[in-house]
C-alpha atoms as a PDB file:
ATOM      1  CA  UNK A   1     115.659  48.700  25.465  1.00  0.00           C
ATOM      2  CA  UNK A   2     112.391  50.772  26.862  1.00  0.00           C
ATOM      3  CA  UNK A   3     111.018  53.508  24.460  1.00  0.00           C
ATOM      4  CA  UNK A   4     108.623  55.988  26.295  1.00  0.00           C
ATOM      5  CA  UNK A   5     106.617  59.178  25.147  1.00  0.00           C
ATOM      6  CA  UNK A   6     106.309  61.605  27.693  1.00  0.00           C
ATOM      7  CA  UNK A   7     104.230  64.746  27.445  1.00  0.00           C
ATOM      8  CA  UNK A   8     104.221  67.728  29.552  1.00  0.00           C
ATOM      9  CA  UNK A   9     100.985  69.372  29.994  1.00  0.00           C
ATOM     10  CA  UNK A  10      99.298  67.836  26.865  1.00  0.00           C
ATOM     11  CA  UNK A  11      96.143  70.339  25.982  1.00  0.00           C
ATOM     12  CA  UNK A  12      94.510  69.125  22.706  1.00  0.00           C
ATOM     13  CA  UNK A  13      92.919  65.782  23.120  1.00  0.00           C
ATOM     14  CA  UNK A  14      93.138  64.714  19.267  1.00  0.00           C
ATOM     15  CA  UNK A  15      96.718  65.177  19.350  1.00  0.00           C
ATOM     16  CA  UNK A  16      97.591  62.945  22.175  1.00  0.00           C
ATOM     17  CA  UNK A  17      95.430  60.228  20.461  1.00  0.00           C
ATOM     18  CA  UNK A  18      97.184  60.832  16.907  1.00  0.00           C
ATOM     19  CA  UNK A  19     100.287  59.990  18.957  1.00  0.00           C
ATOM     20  CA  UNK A  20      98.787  57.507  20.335  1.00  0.00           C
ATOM     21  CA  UNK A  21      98.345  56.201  17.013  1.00  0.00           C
ATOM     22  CA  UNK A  22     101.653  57.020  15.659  1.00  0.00           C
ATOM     23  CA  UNK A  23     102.932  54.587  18.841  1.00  0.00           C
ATOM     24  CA  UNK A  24     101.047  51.986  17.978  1.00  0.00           C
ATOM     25  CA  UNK A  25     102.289  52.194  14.074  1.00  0.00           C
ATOM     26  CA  UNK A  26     105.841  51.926  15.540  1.00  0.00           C
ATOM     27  CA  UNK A  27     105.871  49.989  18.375  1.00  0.00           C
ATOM     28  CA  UNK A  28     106.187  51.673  20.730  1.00  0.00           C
ATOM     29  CA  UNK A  29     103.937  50.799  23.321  1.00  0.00           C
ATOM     30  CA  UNK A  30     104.609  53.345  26.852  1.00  0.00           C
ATOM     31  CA  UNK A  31     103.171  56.437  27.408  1.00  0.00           C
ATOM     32  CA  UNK A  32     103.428  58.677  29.826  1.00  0.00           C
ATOM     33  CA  UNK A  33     100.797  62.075  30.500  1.00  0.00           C
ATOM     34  CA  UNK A  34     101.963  64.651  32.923  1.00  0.00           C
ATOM     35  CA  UNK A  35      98.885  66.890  34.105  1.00  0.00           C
ATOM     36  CA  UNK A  36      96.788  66.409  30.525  1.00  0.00           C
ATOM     37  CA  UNK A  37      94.210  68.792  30.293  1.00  0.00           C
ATOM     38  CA  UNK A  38      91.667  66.210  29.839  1.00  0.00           C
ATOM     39  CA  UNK A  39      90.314  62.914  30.743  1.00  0.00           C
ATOM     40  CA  UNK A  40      91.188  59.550  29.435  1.00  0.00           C
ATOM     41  CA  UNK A  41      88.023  58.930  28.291  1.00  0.00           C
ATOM     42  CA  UNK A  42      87.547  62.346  26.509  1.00  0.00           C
ATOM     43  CA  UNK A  43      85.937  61.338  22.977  1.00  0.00           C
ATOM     44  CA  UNK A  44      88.161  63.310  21.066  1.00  0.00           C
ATOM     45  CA  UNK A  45      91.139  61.507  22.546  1.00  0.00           C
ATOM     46  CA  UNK A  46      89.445  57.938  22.112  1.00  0.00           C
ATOM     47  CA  UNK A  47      88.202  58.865  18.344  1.00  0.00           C
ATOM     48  CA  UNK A  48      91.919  60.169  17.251  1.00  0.00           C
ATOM     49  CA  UNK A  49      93.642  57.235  19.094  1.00  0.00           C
ATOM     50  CA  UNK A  50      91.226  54.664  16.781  1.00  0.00           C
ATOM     51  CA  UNK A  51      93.101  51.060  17.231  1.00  0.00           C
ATOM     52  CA  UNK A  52      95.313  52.483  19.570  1.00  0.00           C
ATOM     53  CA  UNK A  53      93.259  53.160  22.063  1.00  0.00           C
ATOM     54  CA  UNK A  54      95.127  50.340  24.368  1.00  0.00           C
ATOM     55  CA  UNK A  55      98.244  52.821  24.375  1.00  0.00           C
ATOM     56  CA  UNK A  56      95.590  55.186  26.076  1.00  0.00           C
ATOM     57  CA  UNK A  57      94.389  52.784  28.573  1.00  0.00           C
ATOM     58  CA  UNK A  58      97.672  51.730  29.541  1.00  0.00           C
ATOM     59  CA  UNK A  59      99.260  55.285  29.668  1.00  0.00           C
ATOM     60  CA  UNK A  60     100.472  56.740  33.168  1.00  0.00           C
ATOM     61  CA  UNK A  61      98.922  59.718  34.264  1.00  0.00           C
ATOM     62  CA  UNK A  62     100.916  61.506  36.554  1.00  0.00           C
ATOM     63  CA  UNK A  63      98.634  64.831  38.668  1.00  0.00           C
ATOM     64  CA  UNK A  64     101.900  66.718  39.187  1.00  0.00           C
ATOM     65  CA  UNK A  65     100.496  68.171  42.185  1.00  0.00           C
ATOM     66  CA  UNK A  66     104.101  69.477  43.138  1.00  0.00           C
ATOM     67  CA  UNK A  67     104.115  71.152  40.151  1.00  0.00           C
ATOM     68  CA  UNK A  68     105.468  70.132  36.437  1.00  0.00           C
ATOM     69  CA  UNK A  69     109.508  70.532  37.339  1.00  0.00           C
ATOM     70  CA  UNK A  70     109.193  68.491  40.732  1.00  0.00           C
ATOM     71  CA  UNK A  71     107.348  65.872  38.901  1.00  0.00           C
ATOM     72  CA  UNK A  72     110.311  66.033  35.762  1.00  0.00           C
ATOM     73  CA  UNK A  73     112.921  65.764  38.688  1.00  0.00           C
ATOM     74  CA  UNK A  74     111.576  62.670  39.722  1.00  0.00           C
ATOM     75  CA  UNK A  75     110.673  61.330  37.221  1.00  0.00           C
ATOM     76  CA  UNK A  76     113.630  61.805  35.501  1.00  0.00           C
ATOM     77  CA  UNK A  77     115.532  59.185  37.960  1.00  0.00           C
ATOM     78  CA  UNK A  78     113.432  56.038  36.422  1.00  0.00           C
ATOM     79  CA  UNK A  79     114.892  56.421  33.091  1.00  0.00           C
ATOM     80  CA  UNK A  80     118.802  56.384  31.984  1.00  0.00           C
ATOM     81  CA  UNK A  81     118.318  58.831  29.133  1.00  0.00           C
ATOM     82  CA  UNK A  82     116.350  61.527  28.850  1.00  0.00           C
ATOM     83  CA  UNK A  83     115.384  63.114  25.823  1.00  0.00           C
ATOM     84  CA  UNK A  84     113.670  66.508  25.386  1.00  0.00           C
ATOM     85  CA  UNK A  85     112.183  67.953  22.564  1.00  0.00           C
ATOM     86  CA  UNK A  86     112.255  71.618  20.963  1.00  0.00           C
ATOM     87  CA  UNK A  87     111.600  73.686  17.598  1.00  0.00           C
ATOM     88  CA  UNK A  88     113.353  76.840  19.553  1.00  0.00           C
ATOM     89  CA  UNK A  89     116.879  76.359  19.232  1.00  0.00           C
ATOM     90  CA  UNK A  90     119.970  78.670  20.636  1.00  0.00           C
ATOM     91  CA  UNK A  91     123.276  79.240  19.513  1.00  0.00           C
ATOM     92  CA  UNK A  92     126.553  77.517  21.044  1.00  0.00           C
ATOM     93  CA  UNK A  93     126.580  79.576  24.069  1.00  0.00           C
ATOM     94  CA  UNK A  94     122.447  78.607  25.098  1.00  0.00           C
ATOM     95  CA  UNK A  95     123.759  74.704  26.065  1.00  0.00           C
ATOM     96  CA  UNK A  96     120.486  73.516  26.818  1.00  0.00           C
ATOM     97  CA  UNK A  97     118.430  73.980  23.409  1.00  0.00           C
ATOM     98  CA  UNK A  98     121.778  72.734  21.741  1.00  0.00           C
ATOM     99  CA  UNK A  99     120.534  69.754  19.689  1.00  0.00           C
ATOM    100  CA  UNK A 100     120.837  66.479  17.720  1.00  0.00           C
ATOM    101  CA  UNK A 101     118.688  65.702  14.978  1.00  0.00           C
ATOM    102  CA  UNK A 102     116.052  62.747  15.155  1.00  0.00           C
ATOM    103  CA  UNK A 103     118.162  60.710  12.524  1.00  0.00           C
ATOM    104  CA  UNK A 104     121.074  61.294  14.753  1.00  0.00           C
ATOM    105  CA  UNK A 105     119.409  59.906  17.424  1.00  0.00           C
ATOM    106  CA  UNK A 106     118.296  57.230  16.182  1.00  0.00           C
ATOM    107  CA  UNK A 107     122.100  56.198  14.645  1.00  0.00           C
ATOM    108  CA  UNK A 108     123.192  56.330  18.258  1.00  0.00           C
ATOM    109  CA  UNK A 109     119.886  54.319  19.798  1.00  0.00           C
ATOM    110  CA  UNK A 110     120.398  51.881  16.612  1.00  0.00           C
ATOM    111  CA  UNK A 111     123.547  51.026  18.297  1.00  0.00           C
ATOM    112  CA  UNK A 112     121.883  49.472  21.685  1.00  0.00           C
ATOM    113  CA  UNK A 113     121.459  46.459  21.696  1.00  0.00           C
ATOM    114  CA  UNK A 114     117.626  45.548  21.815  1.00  0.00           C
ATOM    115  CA  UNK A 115     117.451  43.087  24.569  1.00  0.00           C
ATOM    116  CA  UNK A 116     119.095  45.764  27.293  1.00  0.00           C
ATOM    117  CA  UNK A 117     117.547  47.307  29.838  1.00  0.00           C
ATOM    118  CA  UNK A 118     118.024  50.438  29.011  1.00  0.00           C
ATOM    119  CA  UNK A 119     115.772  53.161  29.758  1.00  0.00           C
ATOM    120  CA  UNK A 120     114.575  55.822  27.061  1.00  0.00           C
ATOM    121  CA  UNK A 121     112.476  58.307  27.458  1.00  0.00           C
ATOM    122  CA  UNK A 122     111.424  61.265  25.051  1.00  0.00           C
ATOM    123  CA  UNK A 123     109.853  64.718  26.293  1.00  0.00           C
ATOM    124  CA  UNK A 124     107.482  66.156  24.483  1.00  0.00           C
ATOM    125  CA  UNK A 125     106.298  69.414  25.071  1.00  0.00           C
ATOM    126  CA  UNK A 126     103.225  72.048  25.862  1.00  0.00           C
ATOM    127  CA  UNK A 127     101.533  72.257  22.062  1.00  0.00           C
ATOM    128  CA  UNK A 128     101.073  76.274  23.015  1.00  0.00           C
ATOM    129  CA  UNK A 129     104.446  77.031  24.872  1.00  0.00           C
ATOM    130  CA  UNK A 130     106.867  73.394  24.517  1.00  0.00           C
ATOM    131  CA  UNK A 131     109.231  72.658  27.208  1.00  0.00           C
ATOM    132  CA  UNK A 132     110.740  75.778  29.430  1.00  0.00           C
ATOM    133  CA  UNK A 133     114.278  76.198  29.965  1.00  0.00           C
ATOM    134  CA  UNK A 134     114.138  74.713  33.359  1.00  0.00           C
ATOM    135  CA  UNK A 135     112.144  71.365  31.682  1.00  0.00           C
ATOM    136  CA  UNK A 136     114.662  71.444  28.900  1.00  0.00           C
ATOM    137  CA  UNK A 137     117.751  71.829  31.689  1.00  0.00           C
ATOM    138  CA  UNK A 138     116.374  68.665  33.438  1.00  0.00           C
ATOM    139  CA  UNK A 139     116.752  65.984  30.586  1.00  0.00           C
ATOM    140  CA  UNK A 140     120.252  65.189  29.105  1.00  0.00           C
ATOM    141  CA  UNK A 141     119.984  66.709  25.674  1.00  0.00           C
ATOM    142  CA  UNK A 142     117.407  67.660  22.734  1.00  0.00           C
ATOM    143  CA  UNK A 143     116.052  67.192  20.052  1.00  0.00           C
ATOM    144  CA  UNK A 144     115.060  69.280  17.121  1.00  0.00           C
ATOM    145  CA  UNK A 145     113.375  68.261  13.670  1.00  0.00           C
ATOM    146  CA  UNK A 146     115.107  70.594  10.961  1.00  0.00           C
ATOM    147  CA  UNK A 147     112.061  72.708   9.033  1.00  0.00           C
ATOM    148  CA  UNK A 148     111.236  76.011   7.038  1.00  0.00           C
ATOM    149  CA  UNK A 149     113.141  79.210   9.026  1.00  0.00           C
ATOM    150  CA  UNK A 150     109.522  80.995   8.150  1.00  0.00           C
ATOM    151  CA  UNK A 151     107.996  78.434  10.264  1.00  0.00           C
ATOM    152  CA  UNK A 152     109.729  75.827  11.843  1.00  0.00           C
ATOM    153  CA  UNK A 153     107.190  74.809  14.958  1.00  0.00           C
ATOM    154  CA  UNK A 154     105.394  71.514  14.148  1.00  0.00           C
ATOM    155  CA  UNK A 155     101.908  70.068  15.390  1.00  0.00           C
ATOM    156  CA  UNK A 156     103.364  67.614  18.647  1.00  0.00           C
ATOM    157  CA  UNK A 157     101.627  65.047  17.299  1.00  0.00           C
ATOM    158  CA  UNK A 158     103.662  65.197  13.733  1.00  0.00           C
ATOM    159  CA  UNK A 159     107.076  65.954  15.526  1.00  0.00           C
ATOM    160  CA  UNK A 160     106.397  62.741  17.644  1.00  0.00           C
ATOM    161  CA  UNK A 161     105.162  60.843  14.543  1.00  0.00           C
ATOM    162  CA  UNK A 162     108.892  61.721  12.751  1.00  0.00           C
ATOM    163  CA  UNK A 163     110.895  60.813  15.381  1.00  0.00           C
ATOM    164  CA  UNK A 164     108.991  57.455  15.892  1.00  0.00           C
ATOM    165  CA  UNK A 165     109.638  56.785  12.249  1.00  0.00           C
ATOM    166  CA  UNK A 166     113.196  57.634  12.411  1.00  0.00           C
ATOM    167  CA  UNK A 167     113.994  55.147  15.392  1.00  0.00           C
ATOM    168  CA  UNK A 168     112.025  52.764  14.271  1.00  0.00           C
ATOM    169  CA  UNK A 169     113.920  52.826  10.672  1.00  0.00           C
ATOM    170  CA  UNK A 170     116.758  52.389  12.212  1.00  0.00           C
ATOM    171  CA  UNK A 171     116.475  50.297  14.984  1.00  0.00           C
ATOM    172  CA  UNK A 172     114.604  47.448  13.362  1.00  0.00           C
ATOM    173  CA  UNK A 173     117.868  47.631  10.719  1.00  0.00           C
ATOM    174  CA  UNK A 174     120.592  44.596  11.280  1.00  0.00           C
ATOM    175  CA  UNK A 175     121.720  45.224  14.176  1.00  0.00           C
ATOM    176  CA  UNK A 176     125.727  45.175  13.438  1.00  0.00           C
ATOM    177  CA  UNK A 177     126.738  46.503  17.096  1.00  0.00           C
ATOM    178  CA  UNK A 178     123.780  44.606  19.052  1.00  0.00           C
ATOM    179  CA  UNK A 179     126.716  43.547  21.649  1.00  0.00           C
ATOM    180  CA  UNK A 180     127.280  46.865  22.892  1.00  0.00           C
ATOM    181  CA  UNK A 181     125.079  48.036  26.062  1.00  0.00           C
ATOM    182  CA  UNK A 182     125.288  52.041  26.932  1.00  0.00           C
ATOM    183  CA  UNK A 183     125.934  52.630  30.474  1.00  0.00           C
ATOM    184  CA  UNK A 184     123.256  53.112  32.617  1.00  0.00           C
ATOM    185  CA  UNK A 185     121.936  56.252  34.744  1.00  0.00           C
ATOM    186  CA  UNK A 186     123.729  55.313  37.573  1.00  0.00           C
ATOM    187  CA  UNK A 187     126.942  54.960  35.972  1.00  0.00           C
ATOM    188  CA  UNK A 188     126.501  58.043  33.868  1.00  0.00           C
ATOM    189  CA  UNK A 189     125.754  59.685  37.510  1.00  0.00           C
ATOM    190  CA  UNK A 190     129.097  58.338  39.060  1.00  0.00           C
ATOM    191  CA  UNK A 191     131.090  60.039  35.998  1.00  0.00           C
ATOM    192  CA  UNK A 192     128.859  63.346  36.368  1.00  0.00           C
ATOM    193  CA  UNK A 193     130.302  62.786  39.871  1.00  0.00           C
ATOM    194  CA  UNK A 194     133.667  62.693  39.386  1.00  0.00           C
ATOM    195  CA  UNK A 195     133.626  65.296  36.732  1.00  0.00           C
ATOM    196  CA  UNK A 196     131.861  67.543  39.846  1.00  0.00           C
ATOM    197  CA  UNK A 197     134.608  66.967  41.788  1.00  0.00           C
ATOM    198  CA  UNK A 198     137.623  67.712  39.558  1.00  0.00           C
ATOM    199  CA  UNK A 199     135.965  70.994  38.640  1.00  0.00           C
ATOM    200  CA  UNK A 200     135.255  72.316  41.769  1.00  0.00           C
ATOM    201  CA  UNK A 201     139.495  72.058  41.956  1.00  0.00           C
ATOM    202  CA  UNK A 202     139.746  73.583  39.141  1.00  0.00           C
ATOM    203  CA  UNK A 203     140.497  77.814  38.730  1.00  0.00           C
ATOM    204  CA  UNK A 204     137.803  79.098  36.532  1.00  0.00           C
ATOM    205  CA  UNK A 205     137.103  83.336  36.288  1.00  0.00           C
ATOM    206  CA  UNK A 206     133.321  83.370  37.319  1.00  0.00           C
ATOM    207  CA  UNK A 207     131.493  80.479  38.900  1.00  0.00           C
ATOM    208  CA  UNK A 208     129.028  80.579  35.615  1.00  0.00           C
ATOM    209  CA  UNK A 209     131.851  79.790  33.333  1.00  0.00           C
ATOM    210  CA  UNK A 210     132.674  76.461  36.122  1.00  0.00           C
ATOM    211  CA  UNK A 211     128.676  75.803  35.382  1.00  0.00           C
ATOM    212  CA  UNK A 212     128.605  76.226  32.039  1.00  0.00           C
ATOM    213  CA  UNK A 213     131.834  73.552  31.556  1.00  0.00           C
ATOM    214  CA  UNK A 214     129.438  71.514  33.307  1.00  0.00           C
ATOM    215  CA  UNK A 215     126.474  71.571  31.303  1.00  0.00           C
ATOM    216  CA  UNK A 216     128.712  70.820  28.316  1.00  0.00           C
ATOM    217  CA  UNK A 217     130.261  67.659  29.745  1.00  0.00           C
ATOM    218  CA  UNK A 218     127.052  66.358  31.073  1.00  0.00           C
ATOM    219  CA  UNK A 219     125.263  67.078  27.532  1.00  0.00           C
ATOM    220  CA  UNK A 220     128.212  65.566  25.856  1.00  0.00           C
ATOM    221  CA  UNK A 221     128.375  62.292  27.778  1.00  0.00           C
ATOM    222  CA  UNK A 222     124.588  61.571  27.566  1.00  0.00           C
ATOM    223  CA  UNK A 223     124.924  62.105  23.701  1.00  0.00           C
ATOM    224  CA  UNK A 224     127.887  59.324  23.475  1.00  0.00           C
ATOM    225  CA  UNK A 225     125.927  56.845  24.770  1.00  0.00           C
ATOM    226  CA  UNK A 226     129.361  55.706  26.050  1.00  0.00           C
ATOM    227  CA  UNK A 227     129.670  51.980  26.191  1.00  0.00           C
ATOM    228  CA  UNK A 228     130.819  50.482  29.916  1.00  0.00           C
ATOM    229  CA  UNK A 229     134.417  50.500  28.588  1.00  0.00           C
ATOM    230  CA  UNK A 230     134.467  53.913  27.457  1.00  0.00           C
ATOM    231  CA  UNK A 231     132.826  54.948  30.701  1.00  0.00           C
ATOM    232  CA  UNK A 232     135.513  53.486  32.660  1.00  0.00           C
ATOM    233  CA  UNK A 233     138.324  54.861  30.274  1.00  0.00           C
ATOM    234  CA  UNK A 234     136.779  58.365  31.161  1.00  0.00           C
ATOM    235  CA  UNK A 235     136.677  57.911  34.945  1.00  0.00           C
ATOM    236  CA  UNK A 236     140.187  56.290  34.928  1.00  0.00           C
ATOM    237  CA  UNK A 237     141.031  59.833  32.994  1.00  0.00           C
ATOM    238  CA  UNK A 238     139.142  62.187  35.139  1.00  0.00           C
ATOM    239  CA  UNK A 239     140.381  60.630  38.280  1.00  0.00           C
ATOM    240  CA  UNK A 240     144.255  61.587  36.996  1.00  0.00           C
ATOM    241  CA  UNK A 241     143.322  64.926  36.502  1.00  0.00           C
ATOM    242  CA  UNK A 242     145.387  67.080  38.626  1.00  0.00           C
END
């Protein structure tokens, strides 16, 4: 399995190099920068990052010339999961900023066994703004660290830190279900596809209530982390659909 940090329009050096740090503290090694506000050799960055400064070196930094979402869009094809991040959270009906909690995660990553191939990668966003609703509509699900109602928005840098911890907790646990691969993009694609197909059959009263049954299956079958038998079970169910 392949852990990597992504953040979206990171603005305070010292906070990309505290999770820089953090990384390095548990493991995980790939980082990803889309359209930092600084250099990689900003002092700040280099001072915060201390012996983790090789996470810095080896970081990708994409320009996102085509602007963030473009760059999200494709980007988002190279992994199998995609994780975003938020401290806003909406009720039932808001589907996107419907979320898991970091231990919950990590109970369902703990699950994978280490030595797949699997792709991982966790969005974290603007420190000023976070991820927008069209960021947060792009990845398969979020993820929200449970704090005060007076103020609930963490430093990046900390939220990162907790979710590290959490995965790495668990994951480096006995692994009692290490046989079991999740499917992979592709086949969690080919049961989006299906899904797309049935529903577009199906009666609904407004084309937003057709969309919003989609955004609930697709959130709900990245979240399973179905296993290849359970994916085929589904398809073998959705194709009988009539």
């Amino acid at each position: 399995m392949q852990l990597t940090i992504i953040l979206v329009e990171p603005e305070h050096p010292g906070n990309t190099g505290a999770i820089a740090r953090a990384m390095k503290n548990f493991d995980c090694k790939n980082l990803i920068l889309i359209r930092p506000l600084f250099k990689r050799d900003n002092e700040e960055l280099r001072n915060r990052a201390k012996w983790a400064n090789d996470v810095i070196d080896n970081a990708v930094i994409l320009k996102g010339k085509t602007g963030t979402n473009t760059t999200l869009k494709n980007l988002r094809k190279k992994f199998d999961y995609l994780i975003a991040t938020t401290a806003i959270i909406g009720r039932d009906y808001h589907i996107a900023r419907s979320p898991i909690t970091p231990e919950q995660l990590a109970l369902r990553i703990a699950e994978i066994n280490p030595r797949s191939k699997t792709k991982i990668g966790i969005l974290i966003g603007r420190e000023s703004s976070g991820l927008t609703n069209d960021e947060l509509a792009i990845a398969d699900f979020t993820v929200t660290i449970p704090a005060s109602k007076d103020y609930g928005t963490m430093n990046i840098s900390h939220a990162t830190t907790i979710i590290l911890y959490e995965l790495f907790k668990k994951t480096n646990s006995e692994h009692l279900t290490s046989h079991i691969t999740p499917i992979s993009g592709r086949e969690k694609e080919q049961i989006l596809k299906i899904l797309n197909m049935q529903l577009k059959k199906m009666s609904f009263a407004t084309p937003e209530k057709r969309e919003t049954q989609r955004l609930v299956w697709k959130k709900l079958i990245a979240k399973g982390f179905l296993s290849k038998r359970e994916a085929y079970a589904l398809m073998g169910f959705l194709k009988k659909i009539k």
